[in-house]
N, C-alpha and C. Protein backbone atom coordinates (compact mmCIF):
# COMPACT_ATOMS: atom_id res chain seq x y z
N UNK A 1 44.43 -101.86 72.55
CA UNK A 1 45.69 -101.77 73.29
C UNK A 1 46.19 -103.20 73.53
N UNK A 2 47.51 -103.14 73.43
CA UNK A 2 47.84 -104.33 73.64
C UNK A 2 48.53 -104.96 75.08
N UNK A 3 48.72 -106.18 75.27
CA UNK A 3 49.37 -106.48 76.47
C UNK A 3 50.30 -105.42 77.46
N UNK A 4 51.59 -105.24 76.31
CA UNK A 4 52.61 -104.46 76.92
C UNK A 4 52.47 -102.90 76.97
N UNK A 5 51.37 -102.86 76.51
CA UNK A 5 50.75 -101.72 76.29
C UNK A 5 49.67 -101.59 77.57
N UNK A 6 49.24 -102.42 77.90
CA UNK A 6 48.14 -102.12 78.99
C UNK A 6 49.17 -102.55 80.23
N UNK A 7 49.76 -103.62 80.39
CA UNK A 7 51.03 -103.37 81.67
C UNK A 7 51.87 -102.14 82.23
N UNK A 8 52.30 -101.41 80.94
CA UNK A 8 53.26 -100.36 81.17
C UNK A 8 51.80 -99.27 81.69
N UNK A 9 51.07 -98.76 81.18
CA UNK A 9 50.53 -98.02 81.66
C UNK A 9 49.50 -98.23 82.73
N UNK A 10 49.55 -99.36 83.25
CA UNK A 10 49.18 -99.62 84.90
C UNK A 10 50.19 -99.36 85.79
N UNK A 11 51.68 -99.49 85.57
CA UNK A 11 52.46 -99.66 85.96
C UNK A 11 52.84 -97.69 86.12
N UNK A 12 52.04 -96.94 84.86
CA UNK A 12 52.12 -95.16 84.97
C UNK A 12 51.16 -95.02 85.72
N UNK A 13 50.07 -95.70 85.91
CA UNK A 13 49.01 -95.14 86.78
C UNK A 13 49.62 -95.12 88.41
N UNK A 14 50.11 -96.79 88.19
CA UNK A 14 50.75 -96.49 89.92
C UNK A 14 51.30 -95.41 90.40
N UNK A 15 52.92 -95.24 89.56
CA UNK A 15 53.63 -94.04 89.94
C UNK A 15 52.72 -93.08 89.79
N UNK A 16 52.14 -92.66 88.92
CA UNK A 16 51.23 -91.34 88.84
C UNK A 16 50.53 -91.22 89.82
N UNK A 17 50.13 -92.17 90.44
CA UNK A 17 48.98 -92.02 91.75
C UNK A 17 49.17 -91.83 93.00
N UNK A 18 50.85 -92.80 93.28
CA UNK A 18 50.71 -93.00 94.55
C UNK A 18 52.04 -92.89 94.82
N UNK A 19 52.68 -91.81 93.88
CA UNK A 19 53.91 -91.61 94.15
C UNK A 19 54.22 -90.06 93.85
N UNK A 20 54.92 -88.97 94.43
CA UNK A 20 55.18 -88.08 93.64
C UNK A 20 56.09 -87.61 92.91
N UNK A 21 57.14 -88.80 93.18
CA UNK A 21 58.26 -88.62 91.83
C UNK A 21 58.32 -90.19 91.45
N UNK A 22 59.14 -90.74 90.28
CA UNK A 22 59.51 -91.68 89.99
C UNK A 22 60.66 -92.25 91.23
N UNK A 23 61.55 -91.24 91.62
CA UNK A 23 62.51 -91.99 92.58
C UNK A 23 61.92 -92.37 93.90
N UNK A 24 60.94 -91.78 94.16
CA UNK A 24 60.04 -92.09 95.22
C UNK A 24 59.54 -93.47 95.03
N UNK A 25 59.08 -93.71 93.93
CA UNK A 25 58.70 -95.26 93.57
C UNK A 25 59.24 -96.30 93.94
N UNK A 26 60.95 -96.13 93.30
CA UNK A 26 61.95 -96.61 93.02
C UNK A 26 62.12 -97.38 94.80
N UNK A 27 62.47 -95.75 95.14
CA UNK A 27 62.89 -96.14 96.92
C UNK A 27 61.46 -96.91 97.28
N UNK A 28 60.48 -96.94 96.73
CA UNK A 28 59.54 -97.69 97.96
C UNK A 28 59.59 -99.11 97.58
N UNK A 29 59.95 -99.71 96.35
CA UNK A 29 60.12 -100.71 96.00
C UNK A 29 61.27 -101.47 95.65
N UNK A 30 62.51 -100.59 96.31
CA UNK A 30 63.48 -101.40 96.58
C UNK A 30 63.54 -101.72 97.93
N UNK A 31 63.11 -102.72 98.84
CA UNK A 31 62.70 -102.84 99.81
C UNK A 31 64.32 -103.01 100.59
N UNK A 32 65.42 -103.35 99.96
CA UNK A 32 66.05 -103.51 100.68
C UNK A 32 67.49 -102.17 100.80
N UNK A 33 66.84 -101.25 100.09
CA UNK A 33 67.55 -99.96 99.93
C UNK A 33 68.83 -100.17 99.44
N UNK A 34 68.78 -101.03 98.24
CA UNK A 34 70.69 -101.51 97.92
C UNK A 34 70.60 -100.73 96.19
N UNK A 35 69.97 -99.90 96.15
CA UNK A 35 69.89 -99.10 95.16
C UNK A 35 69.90 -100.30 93.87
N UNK A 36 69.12 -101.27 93.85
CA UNK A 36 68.80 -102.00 92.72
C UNK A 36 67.45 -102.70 93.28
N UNK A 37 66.70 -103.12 92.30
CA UNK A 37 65.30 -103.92 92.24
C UNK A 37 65.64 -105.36 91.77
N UNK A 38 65.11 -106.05 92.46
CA UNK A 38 65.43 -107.48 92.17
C UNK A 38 64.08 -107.88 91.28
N UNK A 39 64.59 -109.23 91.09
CA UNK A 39 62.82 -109.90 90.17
C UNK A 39 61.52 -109.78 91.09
N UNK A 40 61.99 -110.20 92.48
CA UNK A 40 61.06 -110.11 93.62
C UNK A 40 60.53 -108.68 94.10
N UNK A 41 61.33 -108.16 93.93
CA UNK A 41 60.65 -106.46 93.77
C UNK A 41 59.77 -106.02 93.02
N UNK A 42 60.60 -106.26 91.99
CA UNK A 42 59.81 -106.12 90.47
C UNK A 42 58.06 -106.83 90.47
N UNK A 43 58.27 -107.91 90.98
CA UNK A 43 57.34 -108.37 91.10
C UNK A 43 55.88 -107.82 92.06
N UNK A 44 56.69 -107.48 93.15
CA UNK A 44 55.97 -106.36 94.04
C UNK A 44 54.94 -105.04 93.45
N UNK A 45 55.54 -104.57 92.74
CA UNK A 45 55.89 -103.82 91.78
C UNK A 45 54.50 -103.69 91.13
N UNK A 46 54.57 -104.96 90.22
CA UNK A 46 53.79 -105.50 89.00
C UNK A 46 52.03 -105.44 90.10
N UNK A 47 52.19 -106.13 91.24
CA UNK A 47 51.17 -106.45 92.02
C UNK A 47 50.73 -105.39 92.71
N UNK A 48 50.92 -104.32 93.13
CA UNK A 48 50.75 -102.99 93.25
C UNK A 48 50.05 -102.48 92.01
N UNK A 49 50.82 -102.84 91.26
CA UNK A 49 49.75 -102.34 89.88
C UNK A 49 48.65 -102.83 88.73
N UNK A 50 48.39 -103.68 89.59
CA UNK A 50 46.95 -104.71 89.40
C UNK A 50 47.85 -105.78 87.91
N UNK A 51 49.00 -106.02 88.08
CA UNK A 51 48.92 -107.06 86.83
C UNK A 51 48.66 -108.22 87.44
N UNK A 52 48.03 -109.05 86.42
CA UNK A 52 47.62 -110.46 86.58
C UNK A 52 48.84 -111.85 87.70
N UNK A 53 48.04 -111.59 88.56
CA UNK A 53 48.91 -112.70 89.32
C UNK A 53 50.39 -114.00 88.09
N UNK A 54 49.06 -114.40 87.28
CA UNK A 54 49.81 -115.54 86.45
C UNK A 54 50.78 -115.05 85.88
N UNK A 55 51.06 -113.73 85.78
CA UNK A 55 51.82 -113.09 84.56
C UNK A 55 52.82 -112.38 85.20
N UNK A 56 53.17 -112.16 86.33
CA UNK A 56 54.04 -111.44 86.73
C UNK A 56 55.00 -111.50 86.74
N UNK A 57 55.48 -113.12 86.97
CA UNK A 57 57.12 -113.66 87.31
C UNK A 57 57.29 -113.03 85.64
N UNK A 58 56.49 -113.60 84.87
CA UNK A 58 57.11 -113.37 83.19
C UNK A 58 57.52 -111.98 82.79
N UNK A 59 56.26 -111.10 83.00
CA UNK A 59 56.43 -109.97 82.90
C UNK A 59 57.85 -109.18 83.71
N UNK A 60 57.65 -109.23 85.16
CA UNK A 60 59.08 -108.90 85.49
C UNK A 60 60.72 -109.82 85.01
N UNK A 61 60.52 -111.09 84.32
CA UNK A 61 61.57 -111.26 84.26
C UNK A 61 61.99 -110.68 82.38
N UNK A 62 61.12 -110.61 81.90
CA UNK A 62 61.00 -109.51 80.66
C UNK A 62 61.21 -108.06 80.47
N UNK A 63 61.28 -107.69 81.78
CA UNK A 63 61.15 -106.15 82.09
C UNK A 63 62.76 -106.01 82.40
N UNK A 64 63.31 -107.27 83.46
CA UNK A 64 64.97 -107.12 83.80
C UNK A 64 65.40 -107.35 82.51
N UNK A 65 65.28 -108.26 81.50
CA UNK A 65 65.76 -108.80 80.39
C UNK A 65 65.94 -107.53 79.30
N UNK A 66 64.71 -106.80 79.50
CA UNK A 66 64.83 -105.71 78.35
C UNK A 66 65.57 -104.43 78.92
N UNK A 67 65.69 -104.27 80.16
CA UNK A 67 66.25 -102.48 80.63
C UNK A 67 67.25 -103.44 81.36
N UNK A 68 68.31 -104.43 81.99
CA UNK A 68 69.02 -104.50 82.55
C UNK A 68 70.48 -104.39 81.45
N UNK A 69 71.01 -103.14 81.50
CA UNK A 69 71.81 -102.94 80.59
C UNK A 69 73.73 -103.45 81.24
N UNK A 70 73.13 -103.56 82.83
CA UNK A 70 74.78 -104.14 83.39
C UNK A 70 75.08 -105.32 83.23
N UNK A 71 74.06 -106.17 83.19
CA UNK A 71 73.92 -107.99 83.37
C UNK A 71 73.87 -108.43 84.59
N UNK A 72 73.60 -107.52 85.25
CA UNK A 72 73.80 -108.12 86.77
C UNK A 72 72.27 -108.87 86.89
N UNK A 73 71.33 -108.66 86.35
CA UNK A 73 69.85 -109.19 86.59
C UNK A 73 69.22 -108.25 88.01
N UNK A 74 69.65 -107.04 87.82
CA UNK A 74 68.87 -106.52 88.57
C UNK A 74 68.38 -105.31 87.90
N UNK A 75 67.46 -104.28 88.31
CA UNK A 75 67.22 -103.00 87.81
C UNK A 75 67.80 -102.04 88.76
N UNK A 76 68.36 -100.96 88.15
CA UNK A 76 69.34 -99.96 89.41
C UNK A 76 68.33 -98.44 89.32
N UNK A 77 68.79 -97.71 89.30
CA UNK A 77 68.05 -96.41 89.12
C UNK A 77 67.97 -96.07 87.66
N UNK A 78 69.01 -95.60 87.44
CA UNK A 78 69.54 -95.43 85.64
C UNK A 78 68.63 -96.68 84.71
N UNK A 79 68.72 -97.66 85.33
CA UNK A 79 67.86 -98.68 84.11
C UNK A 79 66.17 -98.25 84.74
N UNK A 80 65.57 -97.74 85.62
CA UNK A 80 64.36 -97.78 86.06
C UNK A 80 64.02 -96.51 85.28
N UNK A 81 64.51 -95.40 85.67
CA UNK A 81 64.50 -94.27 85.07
C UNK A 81 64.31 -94.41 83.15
N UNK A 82 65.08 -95.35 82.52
CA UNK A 82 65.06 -95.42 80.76
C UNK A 82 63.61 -95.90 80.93
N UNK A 83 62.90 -97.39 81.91
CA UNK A 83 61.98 -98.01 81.52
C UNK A 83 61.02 -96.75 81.95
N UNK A 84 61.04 -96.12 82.74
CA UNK A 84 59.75 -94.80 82.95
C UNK A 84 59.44 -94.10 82.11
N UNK A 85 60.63 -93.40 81.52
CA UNK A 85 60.81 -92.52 79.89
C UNK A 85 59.93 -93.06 78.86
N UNK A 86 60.53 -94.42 78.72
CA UNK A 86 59.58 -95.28 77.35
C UNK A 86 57.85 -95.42 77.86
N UNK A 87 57.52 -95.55 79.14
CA UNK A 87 56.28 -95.31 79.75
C UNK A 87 55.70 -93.82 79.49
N UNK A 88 56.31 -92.70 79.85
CA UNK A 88 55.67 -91.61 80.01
C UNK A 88 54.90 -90.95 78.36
């Protein structure tokens, strides 16, 4: 398995574990309830789901880069929801 391969599915174990829907996720890690995830969320996120301290800023700013389809540099629901799909 590879990197993005072992990230994304730490990242299914979380939701799978300790969440019982994906929007449940969503809301617990948008801390500031503005219906988008920032890098710092994201990052939250990543650390909740055991990824590597060193790797996180990268990984989440790779994660906005690949599903942020508005340009705003944030993740909203609709872009969280595509990156879960490609996870499940």
């Amino acid at each position: 398995m590879g990197a993005k391969e072992d990230i994304l599915n730490k990242i299914q174990i979380l939701i799978t574990n300790h969440f019982k829907t994906p929007e449940e996720a969503f809301a617990f890690f948008d801390k500031d309830g503005d219906g988008k995830m920032t890098k710092g969320e994201i990052v939250e996120l990543l650390k909740k789901a055991e990824i590597n301290g060193f790797i996180r800023g990268m990984v989440s700013a790779k994660l906005v880069e690949g599903y942020d389809k508005s340009g705003d540099e944030l993740i909203d629901w609709q872009e969280f929801k595509q990156a879960i799909a490609k996870i499940q």
